[in-house]
Protein backbone atom coordinates (compact mmCIF):
# COMPACT_ATOMS: atom_id res chain seq x y z
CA UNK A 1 59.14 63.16 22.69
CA UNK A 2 60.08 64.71 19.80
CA UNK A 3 63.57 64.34 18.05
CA UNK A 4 66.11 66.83 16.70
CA UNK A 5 65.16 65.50 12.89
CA UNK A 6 61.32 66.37 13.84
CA UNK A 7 61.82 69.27 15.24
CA UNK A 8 64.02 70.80 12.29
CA UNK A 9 61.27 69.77 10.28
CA UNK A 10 59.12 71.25 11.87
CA UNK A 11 60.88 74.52 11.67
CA UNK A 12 61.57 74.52 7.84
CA UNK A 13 58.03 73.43 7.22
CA UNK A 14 56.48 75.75 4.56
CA UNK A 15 52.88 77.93 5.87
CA UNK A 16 52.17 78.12 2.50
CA UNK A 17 48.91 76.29 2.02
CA UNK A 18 47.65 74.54 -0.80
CA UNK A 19 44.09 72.83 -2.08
CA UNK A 20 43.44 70.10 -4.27
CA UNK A 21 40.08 69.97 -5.45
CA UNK A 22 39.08 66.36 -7.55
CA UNK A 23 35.65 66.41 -9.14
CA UNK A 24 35.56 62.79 -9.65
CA UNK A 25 33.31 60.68 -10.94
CA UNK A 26 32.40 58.75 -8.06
CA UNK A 27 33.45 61.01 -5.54
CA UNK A 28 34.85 64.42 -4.58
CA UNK A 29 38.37 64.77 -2.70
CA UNK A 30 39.39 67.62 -1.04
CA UNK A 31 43.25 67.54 -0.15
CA UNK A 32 44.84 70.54 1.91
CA UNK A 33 48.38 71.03 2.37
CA UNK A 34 51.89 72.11 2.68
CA UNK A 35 55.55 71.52 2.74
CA UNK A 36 58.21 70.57 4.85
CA UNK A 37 61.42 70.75 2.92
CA UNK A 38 60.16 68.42 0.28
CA UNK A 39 57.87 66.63 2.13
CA UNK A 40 54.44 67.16 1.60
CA UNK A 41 52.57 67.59 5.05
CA UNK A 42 48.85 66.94 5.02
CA UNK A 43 46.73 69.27 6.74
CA UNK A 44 43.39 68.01 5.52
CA UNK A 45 41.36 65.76 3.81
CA UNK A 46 37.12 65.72 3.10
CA UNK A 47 35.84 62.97 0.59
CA UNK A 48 31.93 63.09 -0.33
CA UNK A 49 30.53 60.77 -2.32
CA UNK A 50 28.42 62.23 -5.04
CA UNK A 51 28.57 59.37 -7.89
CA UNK A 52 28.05 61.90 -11.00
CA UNK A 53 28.98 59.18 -13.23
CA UNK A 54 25.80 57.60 -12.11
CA UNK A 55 23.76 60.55 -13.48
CA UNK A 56 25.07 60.37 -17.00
CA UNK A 57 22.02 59.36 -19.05
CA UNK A 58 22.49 57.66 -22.10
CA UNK A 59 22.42 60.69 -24.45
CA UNK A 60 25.41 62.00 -22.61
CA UNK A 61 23.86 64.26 -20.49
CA UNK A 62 24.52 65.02 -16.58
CA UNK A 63 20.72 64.70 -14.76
CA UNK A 64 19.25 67.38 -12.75
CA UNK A 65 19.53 65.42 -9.78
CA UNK A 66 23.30 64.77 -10.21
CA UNK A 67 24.22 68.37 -11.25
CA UNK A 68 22.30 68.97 -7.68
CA UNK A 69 23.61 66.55 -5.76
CA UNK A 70 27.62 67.77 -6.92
CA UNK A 71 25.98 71.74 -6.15
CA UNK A 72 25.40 71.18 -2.41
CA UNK A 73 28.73 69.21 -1.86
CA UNK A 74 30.49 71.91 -3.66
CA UNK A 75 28.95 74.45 -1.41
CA UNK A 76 30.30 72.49 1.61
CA UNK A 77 33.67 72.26 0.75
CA UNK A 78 33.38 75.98 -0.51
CA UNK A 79 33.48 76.69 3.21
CA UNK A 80 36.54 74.52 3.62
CA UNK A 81 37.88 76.59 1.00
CA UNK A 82 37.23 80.40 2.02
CA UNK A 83 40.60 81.13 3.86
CA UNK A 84 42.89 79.58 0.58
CA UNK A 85 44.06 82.08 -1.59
CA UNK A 86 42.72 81.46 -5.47
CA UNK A 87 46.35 81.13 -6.67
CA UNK A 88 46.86 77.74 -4.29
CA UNK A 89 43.64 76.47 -4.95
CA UNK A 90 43.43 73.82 -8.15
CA UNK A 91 39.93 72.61 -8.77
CA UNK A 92 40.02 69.81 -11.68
CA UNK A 93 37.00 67.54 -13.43
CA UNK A 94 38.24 64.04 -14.61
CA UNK A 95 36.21 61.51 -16.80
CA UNK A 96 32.52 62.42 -16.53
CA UNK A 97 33.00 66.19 -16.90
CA UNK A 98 34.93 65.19 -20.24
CA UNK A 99 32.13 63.28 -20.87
CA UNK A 100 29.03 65.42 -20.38
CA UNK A 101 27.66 67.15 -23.06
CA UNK A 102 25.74 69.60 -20.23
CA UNK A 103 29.18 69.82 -18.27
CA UNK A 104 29.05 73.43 -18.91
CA UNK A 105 25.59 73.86 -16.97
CA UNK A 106 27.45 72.58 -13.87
CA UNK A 107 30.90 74.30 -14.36
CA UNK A 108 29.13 77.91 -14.52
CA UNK A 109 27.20 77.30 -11.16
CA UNK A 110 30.55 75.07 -9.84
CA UNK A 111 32.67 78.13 -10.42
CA UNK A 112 30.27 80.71 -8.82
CA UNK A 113 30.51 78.31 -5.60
CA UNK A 114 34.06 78.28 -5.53
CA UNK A 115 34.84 81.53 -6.96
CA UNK A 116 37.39 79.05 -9.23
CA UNK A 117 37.78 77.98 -12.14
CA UNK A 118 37.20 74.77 -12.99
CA UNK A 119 40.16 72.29 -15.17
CA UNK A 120 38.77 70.06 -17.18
CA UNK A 121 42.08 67.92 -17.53
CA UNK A 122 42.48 64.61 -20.24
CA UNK A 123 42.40 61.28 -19.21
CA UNK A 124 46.77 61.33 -19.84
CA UNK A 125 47.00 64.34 -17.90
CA UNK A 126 45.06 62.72 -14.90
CA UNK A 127 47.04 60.08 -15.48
CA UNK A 128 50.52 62.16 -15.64
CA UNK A 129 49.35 63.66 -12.34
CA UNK A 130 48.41 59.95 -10.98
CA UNK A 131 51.85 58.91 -10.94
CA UNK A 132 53.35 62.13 -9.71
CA UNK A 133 51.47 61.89 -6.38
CA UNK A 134 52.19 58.50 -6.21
CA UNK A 135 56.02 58.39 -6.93
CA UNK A 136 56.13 60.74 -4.07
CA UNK A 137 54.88 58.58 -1.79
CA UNK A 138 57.08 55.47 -2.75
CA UNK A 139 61.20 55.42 -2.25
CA UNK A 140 63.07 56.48 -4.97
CA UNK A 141 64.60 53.92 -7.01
CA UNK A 142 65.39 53.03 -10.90
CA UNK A 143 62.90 50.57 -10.72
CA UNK A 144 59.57 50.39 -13.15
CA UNK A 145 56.64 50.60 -11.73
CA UNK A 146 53.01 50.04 -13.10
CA UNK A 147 50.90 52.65 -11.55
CA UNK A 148 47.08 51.85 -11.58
CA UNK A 149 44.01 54.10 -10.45
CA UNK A 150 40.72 52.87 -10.76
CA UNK A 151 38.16 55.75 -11.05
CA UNK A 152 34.33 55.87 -11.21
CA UNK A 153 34.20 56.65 -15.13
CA UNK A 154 38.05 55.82 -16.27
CA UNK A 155 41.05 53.88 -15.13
CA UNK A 156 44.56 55.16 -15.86
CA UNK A 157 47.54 52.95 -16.32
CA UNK A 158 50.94 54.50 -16.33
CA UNK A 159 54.91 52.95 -16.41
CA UNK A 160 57.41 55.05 -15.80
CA UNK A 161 60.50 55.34 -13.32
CA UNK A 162 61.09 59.08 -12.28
CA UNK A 163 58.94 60.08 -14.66
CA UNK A 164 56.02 58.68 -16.49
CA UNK A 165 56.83 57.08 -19.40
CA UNK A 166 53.36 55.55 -20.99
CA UNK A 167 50.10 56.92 -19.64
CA UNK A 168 46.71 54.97 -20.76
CA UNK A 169 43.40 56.43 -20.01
CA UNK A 170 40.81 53.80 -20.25
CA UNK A 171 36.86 53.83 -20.43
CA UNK A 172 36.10 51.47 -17.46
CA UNK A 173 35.61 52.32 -13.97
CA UNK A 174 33.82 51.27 -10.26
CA UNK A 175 30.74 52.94 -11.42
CA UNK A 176 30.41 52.72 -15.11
CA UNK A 177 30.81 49.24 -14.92
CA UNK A 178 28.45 48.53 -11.75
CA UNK A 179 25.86 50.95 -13.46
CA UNK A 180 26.18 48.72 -16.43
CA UNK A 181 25.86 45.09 -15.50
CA UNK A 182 24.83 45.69 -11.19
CA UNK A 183 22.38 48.75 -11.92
CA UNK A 184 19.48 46.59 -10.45
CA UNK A 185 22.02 45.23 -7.29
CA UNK A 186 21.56 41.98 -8.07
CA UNK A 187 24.85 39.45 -7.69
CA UNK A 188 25.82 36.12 -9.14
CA UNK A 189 29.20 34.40 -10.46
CA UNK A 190 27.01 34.79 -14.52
CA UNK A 191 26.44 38.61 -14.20
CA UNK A 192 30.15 39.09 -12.20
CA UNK A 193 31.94 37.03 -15.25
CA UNK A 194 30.14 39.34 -17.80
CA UNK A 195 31.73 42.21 -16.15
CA UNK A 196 35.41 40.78 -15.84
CA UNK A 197 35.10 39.58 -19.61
CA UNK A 198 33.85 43.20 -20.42
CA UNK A 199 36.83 44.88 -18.38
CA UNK A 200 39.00 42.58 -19.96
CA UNK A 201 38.46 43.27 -23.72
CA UNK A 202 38.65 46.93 -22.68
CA UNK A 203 41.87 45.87 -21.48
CA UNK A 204 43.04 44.28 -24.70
CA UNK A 205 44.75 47.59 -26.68
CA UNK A 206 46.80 48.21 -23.28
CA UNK A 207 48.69 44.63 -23.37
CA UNK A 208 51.24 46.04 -25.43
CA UNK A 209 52.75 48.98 -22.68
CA UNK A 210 51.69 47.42 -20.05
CA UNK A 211 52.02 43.55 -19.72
CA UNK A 212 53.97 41.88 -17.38
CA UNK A 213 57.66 43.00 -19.27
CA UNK A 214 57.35 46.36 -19.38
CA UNK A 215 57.67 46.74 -15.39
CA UNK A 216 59.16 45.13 -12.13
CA UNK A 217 56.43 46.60 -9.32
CA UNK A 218 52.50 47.20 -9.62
CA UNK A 219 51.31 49.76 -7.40
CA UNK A 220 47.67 50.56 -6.77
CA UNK A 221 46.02 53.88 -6.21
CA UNK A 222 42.54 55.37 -5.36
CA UNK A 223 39.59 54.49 -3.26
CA UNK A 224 38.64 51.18 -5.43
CA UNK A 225 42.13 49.71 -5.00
CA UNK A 226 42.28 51.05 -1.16
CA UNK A 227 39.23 49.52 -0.62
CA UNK A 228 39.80 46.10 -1.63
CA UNK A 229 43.12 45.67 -0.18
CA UNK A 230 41.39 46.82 3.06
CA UNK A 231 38.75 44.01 2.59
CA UNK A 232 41.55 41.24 1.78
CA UNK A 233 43.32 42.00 4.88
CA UNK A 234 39.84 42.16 7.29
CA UNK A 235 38.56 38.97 5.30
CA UNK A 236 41.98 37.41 6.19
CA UNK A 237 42.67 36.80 1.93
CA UNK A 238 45.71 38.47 2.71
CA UNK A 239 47.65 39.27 6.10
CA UNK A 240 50.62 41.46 3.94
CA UNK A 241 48.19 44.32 2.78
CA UNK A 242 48.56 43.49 -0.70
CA UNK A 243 46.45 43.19 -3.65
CA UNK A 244 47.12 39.83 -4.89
CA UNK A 245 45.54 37.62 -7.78
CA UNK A 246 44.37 34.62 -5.14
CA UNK A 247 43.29 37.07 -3.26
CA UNK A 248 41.00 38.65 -6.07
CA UNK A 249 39.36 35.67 -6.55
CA UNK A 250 38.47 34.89 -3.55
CA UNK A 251 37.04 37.67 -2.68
CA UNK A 252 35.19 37.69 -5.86
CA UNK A 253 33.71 34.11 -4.85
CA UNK A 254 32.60 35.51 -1.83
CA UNK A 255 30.98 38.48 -3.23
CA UNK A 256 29.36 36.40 -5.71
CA UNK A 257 27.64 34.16 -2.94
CA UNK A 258 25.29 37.30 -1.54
CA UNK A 259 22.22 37.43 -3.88
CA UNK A 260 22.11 41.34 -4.11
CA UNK A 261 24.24 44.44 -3.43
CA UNK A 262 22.54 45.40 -0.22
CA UNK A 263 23.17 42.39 1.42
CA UNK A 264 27.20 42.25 1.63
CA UNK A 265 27.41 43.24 4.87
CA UNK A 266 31.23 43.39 5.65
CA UNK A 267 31.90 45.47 8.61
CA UNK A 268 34.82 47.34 6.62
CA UNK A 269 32.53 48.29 3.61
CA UNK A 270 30.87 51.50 4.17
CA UNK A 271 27.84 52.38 2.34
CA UNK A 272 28.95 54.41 -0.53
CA UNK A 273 31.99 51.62 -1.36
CA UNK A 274 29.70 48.78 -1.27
CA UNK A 275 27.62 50.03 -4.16
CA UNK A 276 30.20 50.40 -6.35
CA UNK A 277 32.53 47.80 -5.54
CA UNK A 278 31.32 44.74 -8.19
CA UNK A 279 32.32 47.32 -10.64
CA UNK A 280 35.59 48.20 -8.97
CA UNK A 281 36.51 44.57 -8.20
CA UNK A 282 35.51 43.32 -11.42
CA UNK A 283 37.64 46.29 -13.31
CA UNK A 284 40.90 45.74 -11.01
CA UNK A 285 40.46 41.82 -11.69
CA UNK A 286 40.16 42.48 -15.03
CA UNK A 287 43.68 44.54 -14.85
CA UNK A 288 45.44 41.49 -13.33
CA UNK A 289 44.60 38.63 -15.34
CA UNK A 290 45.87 41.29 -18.82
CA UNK A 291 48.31 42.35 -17.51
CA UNK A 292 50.22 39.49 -15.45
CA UNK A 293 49.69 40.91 -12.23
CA UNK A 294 50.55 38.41 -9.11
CA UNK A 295 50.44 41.03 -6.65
CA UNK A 296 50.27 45.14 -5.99
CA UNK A 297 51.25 47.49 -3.03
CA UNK A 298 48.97 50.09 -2.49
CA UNK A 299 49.60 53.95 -2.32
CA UNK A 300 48.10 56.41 0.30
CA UNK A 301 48.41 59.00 -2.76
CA UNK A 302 47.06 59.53 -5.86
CA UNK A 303 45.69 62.60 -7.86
CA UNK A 304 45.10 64.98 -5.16
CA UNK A 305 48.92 64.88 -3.99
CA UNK A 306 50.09 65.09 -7.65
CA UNK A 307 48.05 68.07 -8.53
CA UNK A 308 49.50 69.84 -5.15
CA UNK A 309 52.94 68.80 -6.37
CA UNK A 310 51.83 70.74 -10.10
CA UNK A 311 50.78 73.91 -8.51
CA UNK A 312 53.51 74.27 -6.02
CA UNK A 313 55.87 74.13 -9.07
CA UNK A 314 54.23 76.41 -10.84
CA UNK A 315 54.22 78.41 -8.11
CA UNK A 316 58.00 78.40 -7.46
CA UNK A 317 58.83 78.00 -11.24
CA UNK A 318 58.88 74.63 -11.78
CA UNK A 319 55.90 74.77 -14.31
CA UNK A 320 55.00 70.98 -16.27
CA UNK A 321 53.69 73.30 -19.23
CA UNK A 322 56.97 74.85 -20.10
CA UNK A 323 58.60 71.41 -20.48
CA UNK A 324 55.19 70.73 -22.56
CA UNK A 325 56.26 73.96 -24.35
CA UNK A 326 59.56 73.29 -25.02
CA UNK A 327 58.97 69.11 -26.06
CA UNK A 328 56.70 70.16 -28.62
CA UNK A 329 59.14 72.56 -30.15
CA UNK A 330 61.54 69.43 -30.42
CA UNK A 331 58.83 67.31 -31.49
CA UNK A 332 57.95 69.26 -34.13
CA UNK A 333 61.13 71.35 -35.25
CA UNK A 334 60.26 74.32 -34.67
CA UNK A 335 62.77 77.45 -35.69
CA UNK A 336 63.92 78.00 -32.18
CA UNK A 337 65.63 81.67 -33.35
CA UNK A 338 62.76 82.47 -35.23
CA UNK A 339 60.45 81.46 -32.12
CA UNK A 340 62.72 83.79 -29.87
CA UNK A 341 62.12 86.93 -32.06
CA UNK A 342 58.53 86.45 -32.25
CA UNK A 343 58.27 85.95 -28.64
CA UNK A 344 60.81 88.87 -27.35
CA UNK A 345 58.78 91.14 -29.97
CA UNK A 346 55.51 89.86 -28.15
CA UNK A 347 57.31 90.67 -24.66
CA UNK A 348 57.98 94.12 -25.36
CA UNK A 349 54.30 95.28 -26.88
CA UNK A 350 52.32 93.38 -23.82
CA UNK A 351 54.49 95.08 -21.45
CA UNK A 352 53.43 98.54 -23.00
CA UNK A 353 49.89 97.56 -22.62
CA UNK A 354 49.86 95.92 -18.98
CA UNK A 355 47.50 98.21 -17.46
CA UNK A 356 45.04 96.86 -20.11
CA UNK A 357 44.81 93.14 -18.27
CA UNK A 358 44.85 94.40 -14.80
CA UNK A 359 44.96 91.52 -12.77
CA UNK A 360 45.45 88.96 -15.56
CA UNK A 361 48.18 90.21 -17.02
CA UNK A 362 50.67 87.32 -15.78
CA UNK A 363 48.47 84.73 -16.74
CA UNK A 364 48.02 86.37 -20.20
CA UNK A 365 51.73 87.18 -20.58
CA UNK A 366 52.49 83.24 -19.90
CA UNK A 367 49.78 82.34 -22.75
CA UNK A 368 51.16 84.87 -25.43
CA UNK A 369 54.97 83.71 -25.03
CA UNK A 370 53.48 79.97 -25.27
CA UNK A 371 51.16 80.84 -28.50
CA UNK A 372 54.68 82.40 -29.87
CA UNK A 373 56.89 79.97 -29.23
CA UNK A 374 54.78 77.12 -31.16
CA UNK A 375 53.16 79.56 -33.62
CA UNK A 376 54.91 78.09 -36.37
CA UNK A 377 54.25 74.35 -35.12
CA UNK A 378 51.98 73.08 -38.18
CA UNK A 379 54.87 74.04 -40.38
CA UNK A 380 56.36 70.12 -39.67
CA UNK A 381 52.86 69.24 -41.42
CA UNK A 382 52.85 71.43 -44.39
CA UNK A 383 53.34 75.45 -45.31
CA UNK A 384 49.59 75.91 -46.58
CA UNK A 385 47.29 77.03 -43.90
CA UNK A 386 50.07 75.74 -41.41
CA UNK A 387 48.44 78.08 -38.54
CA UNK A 388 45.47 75.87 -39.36
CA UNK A 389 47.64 72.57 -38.63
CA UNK A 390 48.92 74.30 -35.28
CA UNK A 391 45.94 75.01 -33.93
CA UNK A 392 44.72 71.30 -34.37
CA UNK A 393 47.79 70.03 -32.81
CA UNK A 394 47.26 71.83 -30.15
CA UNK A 395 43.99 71.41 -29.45
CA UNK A 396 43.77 67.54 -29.85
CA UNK A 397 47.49 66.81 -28.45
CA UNK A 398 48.21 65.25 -25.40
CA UNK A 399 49.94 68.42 -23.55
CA UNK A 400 51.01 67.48 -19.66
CA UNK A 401 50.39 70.11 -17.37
CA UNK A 402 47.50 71.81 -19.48
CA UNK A 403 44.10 71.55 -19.32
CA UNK A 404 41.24 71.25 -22.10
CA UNK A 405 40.76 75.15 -21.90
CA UNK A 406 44.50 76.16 -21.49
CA UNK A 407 44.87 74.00 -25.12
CA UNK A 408 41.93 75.43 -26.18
CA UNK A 409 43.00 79.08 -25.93
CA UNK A 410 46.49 78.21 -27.27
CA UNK A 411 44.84 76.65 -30.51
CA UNK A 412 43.19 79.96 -30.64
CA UNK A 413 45.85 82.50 -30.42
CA UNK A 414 48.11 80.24 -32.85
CA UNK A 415 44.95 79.92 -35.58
CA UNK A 416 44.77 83.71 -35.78
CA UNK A 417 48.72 84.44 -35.60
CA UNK A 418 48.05 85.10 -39.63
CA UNK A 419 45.78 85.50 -42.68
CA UNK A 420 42.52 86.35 -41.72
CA UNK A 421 40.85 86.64 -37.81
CA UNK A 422 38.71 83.17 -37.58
CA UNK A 423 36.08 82.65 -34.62
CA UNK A 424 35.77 79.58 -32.80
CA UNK A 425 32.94 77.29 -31.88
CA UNK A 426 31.78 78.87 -28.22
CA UNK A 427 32.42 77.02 -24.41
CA UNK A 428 32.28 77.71 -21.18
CA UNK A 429 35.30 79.49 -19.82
CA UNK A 430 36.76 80.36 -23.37
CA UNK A 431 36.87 83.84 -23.94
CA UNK A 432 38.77 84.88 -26.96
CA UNK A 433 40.93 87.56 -26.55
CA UNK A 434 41.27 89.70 -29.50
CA UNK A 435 43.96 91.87 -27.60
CA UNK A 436 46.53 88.61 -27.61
CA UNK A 437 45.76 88.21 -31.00
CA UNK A 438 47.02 91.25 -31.86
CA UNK A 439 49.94 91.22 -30.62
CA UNK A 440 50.96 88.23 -31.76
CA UNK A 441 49.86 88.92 -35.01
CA UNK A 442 51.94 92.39 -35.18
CA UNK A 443 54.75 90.53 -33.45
CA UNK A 444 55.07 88.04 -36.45
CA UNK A 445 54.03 90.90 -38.72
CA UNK A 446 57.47 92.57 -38.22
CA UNK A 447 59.35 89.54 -37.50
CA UNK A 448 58.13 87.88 -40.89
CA UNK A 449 61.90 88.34 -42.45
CA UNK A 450 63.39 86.46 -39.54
CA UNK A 451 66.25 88.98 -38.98
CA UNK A 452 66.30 91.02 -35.87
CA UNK A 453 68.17 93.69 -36.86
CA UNK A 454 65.20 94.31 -39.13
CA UNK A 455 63.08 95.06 -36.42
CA UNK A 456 61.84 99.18 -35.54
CA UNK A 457 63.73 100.09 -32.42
CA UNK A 458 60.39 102.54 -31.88
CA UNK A 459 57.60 100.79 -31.10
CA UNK A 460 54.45 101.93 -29.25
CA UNK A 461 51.17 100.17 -28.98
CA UNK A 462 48.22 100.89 -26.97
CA UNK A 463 44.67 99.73 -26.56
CA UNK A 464 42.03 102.28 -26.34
CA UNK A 465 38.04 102.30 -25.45
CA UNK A 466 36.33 99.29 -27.05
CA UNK A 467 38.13 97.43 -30.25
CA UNK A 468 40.35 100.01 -30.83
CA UNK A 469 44.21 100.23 -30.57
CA UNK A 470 47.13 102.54 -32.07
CA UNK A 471 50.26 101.66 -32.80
CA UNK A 472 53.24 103.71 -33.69
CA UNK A 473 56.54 103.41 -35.28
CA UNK A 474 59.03 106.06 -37.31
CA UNK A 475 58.27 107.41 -40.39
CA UNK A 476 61.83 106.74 -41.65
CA UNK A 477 61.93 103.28 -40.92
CA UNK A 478 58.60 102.55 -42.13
CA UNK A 479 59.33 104.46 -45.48
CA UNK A 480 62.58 102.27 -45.84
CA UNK A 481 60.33 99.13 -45.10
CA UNK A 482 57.82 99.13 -48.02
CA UNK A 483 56.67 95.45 -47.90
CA UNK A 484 56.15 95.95 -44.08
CA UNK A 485 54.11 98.90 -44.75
CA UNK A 486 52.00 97.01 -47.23
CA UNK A 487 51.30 94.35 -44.50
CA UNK A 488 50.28 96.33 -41.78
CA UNK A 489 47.89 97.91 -44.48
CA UNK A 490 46.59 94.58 -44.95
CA UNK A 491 46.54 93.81 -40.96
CA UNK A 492 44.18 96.88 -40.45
CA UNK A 493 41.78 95.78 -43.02
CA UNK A 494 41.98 92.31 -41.60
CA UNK A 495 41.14 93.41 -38.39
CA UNK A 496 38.64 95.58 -39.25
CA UNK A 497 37.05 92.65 -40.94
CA UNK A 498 36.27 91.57 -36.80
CA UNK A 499 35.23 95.11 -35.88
CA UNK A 500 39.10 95.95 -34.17
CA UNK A 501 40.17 99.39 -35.14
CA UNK A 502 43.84 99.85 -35.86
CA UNK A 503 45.01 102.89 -35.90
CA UNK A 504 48.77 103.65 -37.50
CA UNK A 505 50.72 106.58 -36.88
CA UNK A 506 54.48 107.59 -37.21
CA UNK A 507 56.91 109.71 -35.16
């Protein structure tokens, strides 16, 4: 029988549908679902383990078995995936697609399975993301929590109370560090202790934000973490389904009594955990004895909830990369008025062109108010080649909400707001767009003496066949403007420099 409480819930509950896809390195999650007020409602979940991290050879590259193993589980959950609409799907790689020097090779044939694109996201932006599906699984309280997630190729580390606060993407995980001292499945307390001492100086630079002080509850997240509290409880270590430090070791003792891998024959420890979990045990160990842990609850959520949680707010205009947006402008002092005109100038001329993105022309429209609003960024570093300095900030900053290619494209656009058009070293799902560029570059053109009411009230731009636009302004005003007829003199030969035609004209 259900109650009144259930039943409203039921009634508000969202049929909006959304998809998580994780392209982890030991396994791939697939998360569907929706809301209920603000409670997330899970219709689905599919887990396959495909252990990519495992393929990584030691120059860096992803093996042909690996890249074909990840193919045919990506072609199953593409039928999962037919009825979800593109704009509620998020598929994201974590640590060994950041890794992979081949990663491309997989992403083109990835994306032609899912008809998606594919996010390669930072280890603090997993992490950010970490801790946002977790904190909405846990009451809310002014409490600190530490926030753990072991991975196959990383662990992330985060303290925060609402929000995250420090986010630590380390280089350990269940099966980089099984591959590394377990790879021929043999056991002993010698080759487990190596491990641990390995996790632990890995460990070491993390003390600081993370030790015992800087929080009042541990939380655990993930499959690793799931797994072993799961064994604890079965094993009877623990009877409170908790991760505890007596209870670590003991398990670890009896881990260490089986001669090889193949042997532990728990009944709780399916196949695919068992291979990896000396790696994962020795890593969450490892996190304990650094960081003063006695004991950790465990979290039904993790990365898959929090990247629902990011798209649904993007959806409904609660987007992470605006805050990004507007902390960076604080960050690094940016000329907020000046930022405005460039911006509301950039506004106007995409609008006039809109037919030219077709279906893209949102997500362009979001990029080019972005590039504006930071294109004078590496000015807090110094006024020579400070679109230079931008476009490194951008590209190696820690930005929540974006991904590698969303920074990517921003460095872009801001290292061509000026001086002459510069190319960029080519990768997979970065297209430059020459279009943007231009209008950002006119947009600062005639915004360049930071007055408004210097600004042509007549302004027409247009894109024609190939490289070539036209813009148009009045003859008066550009005769009363010499300087800005000098520049755009300049622009056209700069831009013809990259084979764009710009053609001026006057009303």
């Amino acid at each position: 029988m259900t109650t009144k409480a259930e039943e409203l819930s039921s009634q508000e509950a969202s049929t909006e549908l959304y998809a998580a896809l994780d392209l982890g390195s030991n396994s791939f999650h697939l998360l569907l679902a929706r809301f209920a007020g603000d409670k997330l409602i899970v219709v689905d979940r599919h887990k396959e383990s495909v252990r990519l991290a495992e393929g990584l050879n030691a120059r860096g590259n992803l093996s042909r078995e690996a890249i074909a193993r990840a193919l045919e589980s990506l072609r199953r959950f593409a039928e999962r995936l037919r009825s979800t609409p593109v704009s509620h799907l998020r598929v994201v790689g974590t640590n060994t697609l950041r890794a992979a020097r081949n990663a491309d090779q997989f992403m083109e044939q990835a994306e032609e399975i899912l008809q998606s694109p594919v996010h390669i996201i930072s280890g603090s932006e997993e992490a950010r993301l970490i801790y946002l599906g977790v904190a909405k699984d846990l009451a809310p309280q002014d409490r600190r929590r530490l926030v753990v997630d072991i991975g196959g190729g990383s662990t992330e580390l985060i303290v925060g109370r609402h929000l995250p606060e420090h986010l630590e993407s380390l280089h350990i995980g269940c099966v980089d560090l099984t591959k590394r001292f377990f790879s021929e499945g043999k056991l002993s307390s010698k080759i487990y202790r190596k491990a641990l001492l390995s996790a632990q100086s890995e460990l070491q630079p993390a003390v600081m934000h993370f030790a015992r002080d800087n929080w009042d509850e541990a939380v655990g997240s993930s499959g690793t973490i799931r797994a072993i509290e799961s064994l604890l409880f079965s094993l009877d270590l623990n009877r409170e389904h908790l991760v505890t430090l007596d209870g670590l070791e003991a398990l670890a003792q009896r881990l260490c009594a089986f001669k090889r891998v193949a042997d532990v024959n728990w009944p709780e420890l399916n196949e695919d955990r068992r291979a990896v979990l000396p790696g994962g045990l020795a890593v969450l160990h490892a996190i304990f004895l650094e960081l003063g842990i006695a004991e950790m609850a465990v979290s039904s959520y993790s990365v898959r909830e929090g990247i629902i949680l990011d798209l649904a707010g993007r959806i409904h205009n609660r987007d992470t990369r605006a805050e990004t947006v507007h902390y960076f402008m604080r960050q690094y002092r940016v000329d907020v008025d000046q930022a405005q005109r460039v911006n509301d100038l950039a506004m106007r001329l995409i609008a006039q062109v809109r037919e030219a993105f077709g279906a893209d022309y949102t997500r362009a429209r979001q990029l080019l108010s972005w590039a504006a609003s930071l294109h004078e960024l590496g000015l807090s570093v110094a006024h020579s080649g400070y679109h230079k300095h931008g476009a490194y900030l951008l590209l190696n900053s820690d930005m929540p909400g974006f991904s590698k290619q969303e920074q990517k494209l921003l460095s872009f656009l801001v290292l061509n707001h000026r001086r002459k058009l510069r190319t960029v070293p080519k990768a997979y799902g970065f297209q430059p767009d020459w279009r943007l560029v231009q209008i950002l570059r006119l947009a600062c053109l005639f915004c360049r003496r930071r007055d408004t009411a210097a600004l042509p009230d007549d302004l027409t731009l247009s894109f024609g066949n190939g490289d070539k636009s036209a813009l148009r302004l009045d003859r008066e005003w550009l005769d009363d403007h010499p300087l800005t007829a000098e520049d755009l003199a300049v622009e056209q030969r700069n831009l013809k420099a990259m084979n764009i035609k710009l053609e001026l004209g006057t009303k």
